[in-house]
C-alpha atoms as a PDB file:
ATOM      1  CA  UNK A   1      -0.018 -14.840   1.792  1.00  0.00           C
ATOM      2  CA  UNK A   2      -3.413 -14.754   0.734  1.00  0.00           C
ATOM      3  CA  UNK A   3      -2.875 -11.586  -1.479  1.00  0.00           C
ATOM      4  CA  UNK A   4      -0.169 -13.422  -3.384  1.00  0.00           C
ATOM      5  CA  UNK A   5      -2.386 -16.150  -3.611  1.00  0.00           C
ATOM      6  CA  UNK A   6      -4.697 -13.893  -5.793  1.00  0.00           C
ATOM      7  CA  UNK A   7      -2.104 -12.014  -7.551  1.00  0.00           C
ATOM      8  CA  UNK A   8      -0.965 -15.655  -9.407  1.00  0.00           C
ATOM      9  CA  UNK A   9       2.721 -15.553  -8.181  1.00  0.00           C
ATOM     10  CA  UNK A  10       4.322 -19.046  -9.135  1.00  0.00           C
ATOM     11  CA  UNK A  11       7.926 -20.284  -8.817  1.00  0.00           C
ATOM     12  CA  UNK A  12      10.874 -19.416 -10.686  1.00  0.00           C
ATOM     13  CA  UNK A  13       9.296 -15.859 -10.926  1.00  0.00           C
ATOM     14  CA  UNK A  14      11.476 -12.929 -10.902  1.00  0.00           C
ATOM     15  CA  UNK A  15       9.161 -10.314  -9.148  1.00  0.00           C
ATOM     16  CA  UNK A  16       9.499  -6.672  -8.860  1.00  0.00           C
ATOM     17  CA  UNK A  17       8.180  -5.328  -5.452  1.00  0.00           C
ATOM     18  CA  UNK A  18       7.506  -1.339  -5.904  1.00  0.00           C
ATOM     19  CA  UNK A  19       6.695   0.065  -1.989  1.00  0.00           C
ATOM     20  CA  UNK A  20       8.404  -3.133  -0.132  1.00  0.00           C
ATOM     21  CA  UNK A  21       8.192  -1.223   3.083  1.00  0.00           C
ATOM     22  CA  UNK A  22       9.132  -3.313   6.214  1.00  0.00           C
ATOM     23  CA  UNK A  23       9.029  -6.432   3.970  1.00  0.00           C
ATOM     24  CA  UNK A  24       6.198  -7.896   5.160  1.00  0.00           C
ATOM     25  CA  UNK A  25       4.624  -8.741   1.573  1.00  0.00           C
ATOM     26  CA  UNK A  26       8.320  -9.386   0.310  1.00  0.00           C
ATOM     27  CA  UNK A  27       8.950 -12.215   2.492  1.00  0.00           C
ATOM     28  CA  UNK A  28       5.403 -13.929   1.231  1.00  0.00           C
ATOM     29  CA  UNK A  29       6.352 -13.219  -2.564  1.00  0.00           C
ATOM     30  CA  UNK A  30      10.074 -14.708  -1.732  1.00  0.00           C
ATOM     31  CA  UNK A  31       8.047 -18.124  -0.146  1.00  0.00           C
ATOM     32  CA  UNK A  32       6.033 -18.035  -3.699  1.00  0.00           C
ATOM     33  CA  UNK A  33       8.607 -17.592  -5.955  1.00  0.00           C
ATOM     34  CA  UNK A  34      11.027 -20.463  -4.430  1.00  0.00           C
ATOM     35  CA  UNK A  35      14.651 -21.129  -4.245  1.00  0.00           C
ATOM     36  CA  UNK A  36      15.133 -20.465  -7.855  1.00  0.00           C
ATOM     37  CA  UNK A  37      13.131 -17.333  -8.070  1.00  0.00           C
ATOM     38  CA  UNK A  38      13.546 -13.313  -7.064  1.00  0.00           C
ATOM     39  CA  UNK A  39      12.444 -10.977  -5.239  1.00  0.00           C
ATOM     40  CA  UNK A  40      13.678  -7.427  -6.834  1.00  0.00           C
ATOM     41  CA  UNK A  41      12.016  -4.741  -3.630  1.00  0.00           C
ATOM     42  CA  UNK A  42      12.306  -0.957  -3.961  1.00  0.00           C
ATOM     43  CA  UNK A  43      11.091   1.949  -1.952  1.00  0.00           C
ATOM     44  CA  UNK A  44      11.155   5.697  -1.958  1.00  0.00           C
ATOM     45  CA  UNK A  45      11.846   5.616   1.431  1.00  0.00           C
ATOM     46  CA  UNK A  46      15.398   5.695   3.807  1.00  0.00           C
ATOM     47  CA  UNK A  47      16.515   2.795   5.886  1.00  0.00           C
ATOM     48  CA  UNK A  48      15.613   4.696   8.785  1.00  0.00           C
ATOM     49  CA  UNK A  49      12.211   5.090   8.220  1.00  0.00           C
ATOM     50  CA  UNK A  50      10.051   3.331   9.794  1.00  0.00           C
ATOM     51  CA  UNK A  51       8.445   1.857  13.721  1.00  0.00           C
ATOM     52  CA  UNK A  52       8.633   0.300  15.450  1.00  0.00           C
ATOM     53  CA  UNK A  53      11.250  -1.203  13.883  1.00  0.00           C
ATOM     54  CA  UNK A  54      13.195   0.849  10.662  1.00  0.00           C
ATOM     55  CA  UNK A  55      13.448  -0.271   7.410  1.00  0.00           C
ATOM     56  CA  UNK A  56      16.430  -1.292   7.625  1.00  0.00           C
ATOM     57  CA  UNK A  57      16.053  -3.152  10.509  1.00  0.00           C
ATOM     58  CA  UNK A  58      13.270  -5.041   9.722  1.00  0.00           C
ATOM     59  CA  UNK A  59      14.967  -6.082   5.883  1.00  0.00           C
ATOM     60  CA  UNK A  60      18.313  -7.027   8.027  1.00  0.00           C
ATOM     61  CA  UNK A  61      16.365  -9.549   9.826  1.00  0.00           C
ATOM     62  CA  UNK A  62      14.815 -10.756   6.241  1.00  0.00           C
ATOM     63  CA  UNK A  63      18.117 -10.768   5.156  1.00  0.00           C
ATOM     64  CA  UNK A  64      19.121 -13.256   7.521  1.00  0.00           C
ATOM     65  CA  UNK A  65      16.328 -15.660   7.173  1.00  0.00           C
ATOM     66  CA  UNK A  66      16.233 -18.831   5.028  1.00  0.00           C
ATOM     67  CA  UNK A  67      14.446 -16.829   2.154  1.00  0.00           C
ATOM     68  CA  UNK A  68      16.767 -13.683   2.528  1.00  0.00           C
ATOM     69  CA  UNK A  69      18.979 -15.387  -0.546  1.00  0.00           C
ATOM     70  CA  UNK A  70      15.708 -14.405  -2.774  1.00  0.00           C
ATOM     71  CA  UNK A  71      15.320 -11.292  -1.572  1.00  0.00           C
ATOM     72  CA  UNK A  72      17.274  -7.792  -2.911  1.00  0.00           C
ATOM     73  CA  UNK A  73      16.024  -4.627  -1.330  1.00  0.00           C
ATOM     74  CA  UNK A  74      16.586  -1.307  -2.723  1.00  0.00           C
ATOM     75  CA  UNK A  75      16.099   1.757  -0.637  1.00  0.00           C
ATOM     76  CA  UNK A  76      15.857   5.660  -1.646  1.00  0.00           C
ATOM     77  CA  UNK A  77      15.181   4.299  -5.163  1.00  0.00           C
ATOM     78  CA  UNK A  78      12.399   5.984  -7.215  1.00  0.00           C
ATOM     79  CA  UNK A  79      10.974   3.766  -9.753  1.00  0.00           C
ATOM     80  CA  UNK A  80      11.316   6.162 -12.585  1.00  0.00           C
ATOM     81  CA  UNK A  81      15.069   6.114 -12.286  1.00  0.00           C
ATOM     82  CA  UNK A  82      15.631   2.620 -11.882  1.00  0.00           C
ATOM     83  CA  UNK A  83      16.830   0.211 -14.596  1.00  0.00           C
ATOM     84  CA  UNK A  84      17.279  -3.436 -14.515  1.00  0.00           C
ATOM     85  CA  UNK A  85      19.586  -5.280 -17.046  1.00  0.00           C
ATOM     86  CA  UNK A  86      17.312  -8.621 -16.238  1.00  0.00           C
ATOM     87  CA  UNK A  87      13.029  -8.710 -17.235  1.00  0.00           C
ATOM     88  CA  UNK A  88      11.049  -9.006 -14.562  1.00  0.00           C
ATOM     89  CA  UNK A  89       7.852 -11.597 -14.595  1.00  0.00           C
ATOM     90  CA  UNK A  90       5.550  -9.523 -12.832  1.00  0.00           C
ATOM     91  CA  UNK A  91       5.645  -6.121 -10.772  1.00  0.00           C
ATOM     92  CA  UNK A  92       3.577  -5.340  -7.326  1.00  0.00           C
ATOM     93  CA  UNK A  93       2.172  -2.845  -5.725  1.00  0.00           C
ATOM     94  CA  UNK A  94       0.881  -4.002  -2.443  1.00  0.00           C
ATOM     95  CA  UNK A  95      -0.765  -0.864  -0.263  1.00  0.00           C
ATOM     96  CA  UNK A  96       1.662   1.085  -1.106  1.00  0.00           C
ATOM     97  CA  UNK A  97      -0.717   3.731  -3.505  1.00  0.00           C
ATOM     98  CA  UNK A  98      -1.913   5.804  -0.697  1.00  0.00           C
ATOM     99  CA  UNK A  99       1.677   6.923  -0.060  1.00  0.00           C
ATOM    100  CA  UNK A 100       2.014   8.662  -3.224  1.00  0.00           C
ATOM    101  CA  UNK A 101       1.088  12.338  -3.039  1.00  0.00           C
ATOM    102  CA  UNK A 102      -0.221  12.877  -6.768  1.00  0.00           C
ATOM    103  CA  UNK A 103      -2.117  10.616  -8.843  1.00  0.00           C
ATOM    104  CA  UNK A 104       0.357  11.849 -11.546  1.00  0.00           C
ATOM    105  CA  UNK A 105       2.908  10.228  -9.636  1.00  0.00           C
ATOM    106  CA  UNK A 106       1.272   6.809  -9.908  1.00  0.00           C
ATOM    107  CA  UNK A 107       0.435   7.239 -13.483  1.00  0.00           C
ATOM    108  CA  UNK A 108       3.689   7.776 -14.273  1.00  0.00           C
ATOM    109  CA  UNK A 109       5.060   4.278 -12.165  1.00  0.00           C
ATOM    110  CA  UNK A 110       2.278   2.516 -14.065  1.00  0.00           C
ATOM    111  CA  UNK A 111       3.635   3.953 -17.345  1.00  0.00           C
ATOM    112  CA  UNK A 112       7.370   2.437 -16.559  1.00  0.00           C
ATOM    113  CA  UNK A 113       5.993  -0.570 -15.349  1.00  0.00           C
ATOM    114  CA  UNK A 114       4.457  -1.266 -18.334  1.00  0.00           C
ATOM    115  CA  UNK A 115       7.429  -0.860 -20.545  1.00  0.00           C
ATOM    116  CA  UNK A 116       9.080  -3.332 -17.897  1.00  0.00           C
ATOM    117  CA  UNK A 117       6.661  -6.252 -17.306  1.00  0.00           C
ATOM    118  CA  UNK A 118       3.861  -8.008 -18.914  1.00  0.00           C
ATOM    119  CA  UNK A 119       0.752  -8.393 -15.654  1.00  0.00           C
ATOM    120  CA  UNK A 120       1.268  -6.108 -13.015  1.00  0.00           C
ATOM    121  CA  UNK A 121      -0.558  -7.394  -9.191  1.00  0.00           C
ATOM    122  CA  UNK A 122      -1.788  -4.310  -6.906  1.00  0.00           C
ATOM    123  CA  UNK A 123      -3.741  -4.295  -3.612  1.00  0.00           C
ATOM    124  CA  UNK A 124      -5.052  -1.404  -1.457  1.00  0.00           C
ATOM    125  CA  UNK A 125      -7.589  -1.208   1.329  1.00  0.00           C
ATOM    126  CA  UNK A 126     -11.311  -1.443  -0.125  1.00  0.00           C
ATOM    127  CA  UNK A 127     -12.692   2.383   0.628  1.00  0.00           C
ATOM    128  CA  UNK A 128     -16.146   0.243   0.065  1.00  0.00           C
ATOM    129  CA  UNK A 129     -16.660  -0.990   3.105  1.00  0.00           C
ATOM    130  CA  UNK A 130     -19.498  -3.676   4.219  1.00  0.00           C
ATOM    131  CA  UNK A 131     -19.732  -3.690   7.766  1.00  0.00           C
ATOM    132  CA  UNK A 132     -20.683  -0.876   9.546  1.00  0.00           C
ATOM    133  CA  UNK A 133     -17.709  -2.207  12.099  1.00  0.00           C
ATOM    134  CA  UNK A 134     -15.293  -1.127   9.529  1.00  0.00           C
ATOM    135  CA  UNK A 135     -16.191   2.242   9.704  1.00  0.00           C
ATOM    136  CA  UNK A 136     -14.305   3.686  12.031  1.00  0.00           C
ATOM    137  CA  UNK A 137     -11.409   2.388   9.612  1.00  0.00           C
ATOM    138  CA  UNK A 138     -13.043   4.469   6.815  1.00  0.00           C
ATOM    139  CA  UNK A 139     -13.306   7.630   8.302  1.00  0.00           C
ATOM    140  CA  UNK A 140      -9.424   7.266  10.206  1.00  0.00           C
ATOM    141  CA  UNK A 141      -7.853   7.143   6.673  1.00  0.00           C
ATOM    142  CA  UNK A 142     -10.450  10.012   5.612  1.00  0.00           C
ATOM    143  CA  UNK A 143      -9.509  11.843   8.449  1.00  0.00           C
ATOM    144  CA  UNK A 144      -5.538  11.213   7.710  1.00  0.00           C
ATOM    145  CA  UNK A 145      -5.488  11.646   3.664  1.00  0.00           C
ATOM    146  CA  UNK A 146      -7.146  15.358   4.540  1.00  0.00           C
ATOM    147  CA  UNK A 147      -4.635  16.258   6.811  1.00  0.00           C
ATOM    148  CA  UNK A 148      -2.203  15.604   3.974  1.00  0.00           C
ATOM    149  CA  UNK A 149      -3.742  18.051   2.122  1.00  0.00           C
ATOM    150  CA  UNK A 150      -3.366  20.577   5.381  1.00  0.00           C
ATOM    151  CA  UNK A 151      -0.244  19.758   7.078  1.00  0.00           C
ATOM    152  CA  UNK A 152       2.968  18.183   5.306  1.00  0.00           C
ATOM    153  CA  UNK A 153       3.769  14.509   6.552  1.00  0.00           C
ATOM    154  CA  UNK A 154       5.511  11.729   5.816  1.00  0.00           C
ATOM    155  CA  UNK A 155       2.932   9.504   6.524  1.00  0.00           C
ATOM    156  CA  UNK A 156       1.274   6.784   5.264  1.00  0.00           C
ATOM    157  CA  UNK A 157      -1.561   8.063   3.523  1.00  0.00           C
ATOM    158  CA  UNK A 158      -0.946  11.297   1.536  1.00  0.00           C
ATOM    159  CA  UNK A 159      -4.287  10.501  -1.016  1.00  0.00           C
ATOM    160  CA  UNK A 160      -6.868   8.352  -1.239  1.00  0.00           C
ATOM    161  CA  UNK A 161      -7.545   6.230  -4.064  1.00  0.00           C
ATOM    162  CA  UNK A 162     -10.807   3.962  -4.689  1.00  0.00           C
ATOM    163  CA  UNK A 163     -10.532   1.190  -6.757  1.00  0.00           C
ATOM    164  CA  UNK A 164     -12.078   2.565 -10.092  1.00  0.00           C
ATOM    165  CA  UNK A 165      -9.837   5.318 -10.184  1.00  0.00           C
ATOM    166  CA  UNK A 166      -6.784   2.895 -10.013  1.00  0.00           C
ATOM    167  CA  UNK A 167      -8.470   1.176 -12.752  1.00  0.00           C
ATOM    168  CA  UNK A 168      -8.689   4.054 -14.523  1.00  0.00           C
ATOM    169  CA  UNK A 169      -5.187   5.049 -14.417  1.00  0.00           C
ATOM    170  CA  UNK A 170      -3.768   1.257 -15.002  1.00  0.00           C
ATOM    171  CA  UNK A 171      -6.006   1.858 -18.041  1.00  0.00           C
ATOM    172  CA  UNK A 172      -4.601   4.948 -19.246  1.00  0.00           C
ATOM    173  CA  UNK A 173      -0.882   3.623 -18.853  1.00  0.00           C
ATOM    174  CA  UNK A 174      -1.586   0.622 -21.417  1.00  0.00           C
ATOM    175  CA  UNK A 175      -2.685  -2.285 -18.828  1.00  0.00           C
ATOM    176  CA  UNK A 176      -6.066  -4.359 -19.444  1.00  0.00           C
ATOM    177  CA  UNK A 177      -7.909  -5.675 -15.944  1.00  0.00           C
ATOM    178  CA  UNK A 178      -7.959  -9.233 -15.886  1.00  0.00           C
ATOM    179  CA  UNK A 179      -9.235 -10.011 -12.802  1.00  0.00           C
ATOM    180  CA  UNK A 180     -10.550  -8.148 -10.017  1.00  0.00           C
ATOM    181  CA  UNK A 181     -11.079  -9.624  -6.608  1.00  0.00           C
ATOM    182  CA  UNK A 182     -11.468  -8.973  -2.602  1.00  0.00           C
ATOM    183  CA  UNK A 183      -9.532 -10.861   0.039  1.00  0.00           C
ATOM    184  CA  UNK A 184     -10.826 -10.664   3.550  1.00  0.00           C
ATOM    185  CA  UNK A 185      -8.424  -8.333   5.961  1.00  0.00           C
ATOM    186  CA  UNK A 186     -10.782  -7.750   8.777  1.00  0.00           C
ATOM    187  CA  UNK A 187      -8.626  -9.357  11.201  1.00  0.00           C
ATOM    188  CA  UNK A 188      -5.898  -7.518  10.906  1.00  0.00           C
ATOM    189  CA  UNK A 189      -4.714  -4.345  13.072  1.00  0.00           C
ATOM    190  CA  UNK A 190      -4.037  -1.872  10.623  1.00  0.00           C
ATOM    191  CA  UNK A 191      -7.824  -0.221  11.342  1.00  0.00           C
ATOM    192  CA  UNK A 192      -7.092   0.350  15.027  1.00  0.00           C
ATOM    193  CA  UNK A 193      -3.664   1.983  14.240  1.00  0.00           C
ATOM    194  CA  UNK A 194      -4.886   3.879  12.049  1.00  0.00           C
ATOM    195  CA  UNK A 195      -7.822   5.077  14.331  1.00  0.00           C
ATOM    196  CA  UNK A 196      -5.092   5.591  16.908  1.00  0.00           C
ATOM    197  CA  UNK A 197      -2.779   8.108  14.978  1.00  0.00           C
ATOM    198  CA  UNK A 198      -5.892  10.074  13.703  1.00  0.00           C
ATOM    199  CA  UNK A 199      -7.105  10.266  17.292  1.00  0.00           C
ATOM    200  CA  UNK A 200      -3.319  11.428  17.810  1.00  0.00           C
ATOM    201  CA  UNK A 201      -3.139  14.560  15.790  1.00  0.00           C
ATOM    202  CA  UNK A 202      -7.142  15.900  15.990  1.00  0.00           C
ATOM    203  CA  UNK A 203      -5.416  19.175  18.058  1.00  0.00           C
ATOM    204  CA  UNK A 204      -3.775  19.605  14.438  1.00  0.00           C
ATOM    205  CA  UNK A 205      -6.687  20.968  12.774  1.00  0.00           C
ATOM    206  CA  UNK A 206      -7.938  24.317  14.938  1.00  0.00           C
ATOM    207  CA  UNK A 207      -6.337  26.159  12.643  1.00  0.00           C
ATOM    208  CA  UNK A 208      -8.037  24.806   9.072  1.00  0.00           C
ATOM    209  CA  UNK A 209     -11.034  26.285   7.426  1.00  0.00           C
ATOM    210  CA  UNK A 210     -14.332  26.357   9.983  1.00  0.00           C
ATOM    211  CA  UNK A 211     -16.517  24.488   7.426  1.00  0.00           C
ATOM    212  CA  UNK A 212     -13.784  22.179   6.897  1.00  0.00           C
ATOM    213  CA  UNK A 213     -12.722  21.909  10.780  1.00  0.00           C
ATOM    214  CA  UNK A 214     -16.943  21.282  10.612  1.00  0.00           C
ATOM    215  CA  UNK A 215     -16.047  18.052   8.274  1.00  0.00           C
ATOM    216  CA  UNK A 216     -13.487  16.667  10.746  1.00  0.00           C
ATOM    217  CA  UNK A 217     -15.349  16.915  13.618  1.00  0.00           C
ATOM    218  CA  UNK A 218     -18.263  14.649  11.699  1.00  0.00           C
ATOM    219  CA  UNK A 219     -15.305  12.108  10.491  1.00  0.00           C
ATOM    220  CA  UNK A 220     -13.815  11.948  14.678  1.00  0.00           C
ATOM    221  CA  UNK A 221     -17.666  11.531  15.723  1.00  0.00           C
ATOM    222  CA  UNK A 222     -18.456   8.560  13.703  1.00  0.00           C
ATOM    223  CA  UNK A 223     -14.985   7.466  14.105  1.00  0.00           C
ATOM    224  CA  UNK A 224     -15.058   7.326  17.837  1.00  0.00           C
ATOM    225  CA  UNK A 225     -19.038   6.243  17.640  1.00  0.00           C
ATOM    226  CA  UNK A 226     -18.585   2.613  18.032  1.00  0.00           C
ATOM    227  CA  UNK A 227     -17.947   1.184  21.516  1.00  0.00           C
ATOM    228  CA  UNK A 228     -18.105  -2.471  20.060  1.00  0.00           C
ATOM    229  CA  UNK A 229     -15.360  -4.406  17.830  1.00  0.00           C
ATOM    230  CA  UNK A 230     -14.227  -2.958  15.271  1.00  0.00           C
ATOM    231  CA  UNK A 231     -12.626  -4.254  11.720  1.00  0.00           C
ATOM    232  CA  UNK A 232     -10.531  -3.189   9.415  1.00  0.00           C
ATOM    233  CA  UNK A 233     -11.308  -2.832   5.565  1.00  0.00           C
ATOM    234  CA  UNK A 234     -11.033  -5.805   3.188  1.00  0.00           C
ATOM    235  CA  UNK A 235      -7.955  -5.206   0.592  1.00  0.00           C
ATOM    236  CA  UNK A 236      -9.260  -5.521  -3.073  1.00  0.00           C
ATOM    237  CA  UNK A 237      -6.923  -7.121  -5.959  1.00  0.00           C
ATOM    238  CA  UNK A 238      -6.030  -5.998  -9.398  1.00  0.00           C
ATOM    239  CA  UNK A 239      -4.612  -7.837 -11.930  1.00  0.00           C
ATOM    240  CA  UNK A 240      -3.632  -6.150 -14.999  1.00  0.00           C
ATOM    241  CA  UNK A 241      -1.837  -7.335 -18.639  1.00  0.00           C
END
């Protein structure tokens, strides 16, 4: 809620969601937008992907809630192929870059999405952390984007991208950066699950490069150094025209 707070949604918006997911961030653009508004949500991914609950099964409950009337999910859809007879207010990308194995694969949404909407809203953890209790978050998703490079996944973080570099490539697709801001996400889990699933696979690696297998162990170390609490990065916002 407090990242469409920043991204300016209002109601009567028609909103494309790109990376919907579970529908967590759906469900707080369908409360924005209000009974006469839309929530348009697509993702790469299948129905059954997903825990602990699917896709699917998470949107089915959505579906059945008072704002599910708002809300129209789209699943196995790749951006670049869909259309839409209706114009769209706004699009969003909310955590959803890291998924995407190729920054030419971003570019590219960016380039449709400007041909389809007039600001475009994205958030993504803040690699540029603060707190030296958010480090552990830092080097999990460090740890997890290089063993995308290593070992094929479907995971949730296939690349890394910090904040300038998104700028960058909003930049290069026609958008202008009209505000830039941080929300506080410290509280939230995603930092220990992360640190979790890296802990997971760390048997994964014997067989890389020694000088790389050298860089892991460094990332695990300082990942695993902190016996205190632990938070998770901030998300920073984009807002582009």
């Amino acid at each position: 809620m407090d990242l469409v707070k920043a991204f300016g949604i209002k109601k009567g918006m028609r909103v494309l969601e790109i990376g919907c997911g579970q529908g967590d961030t759906t469900l707080a653009i369908a409360d924005a937008v209000g009974e006469n508004g839309e929530v348009v949500a697509i993702d790469i991914a299948s129905p059954e992907y997903g825990a602990p609950l699917t896709l699917g099964q998470a949107t089915e409950r959505i579906k059945k809630s008072i704002l599910g009337d708002r809300v129209n999910f789209h699943f196995e859809t790749d951006l670049n192929k869909f259309e839409s007879a209706e114009p769209f207010d706004m699009a969003v990308l909310s955590h959803c870059s890291w998924y995407f194995k190729h920054p030419d694969e971003l570019l590219s949404y960016f380039k449709k999405l400007r041909t389809m909407v007039n600001q475009l809203c994205f958030a993504e953890w803040d690699l540029d952390f603060t707190s030296i209790k958010q480090r552990a978050h830092f080097c999990a998703v460090s740890i997890l984007a290089l063993y995308s490079n290593y070992v094929n996944n479907d995971g949730n973080i296939q690349n890394l991208f910090y904040k300038t570099h998104i700028q960058q490539l909003l930049e290069e697709a026609g958008f202008k950066i009209a505000k830039a801001s941080i929300v506080d996400a410290t509280y939230l889990q995603d930092g220990q699950w992360e640190k979790s699933y890296a802990n997971s696979i760390r048997t994964n690696f014997v067989n890389v490069p020694p000088m790389i297998q050298t860089l892991f162990n460094s990332y695990y170390e300082l990942m695993n150094a902190s016996n205190g609490e632990e938070y998770s990065l901030n998300s920073y916002i984009l807002v582009a025209k």
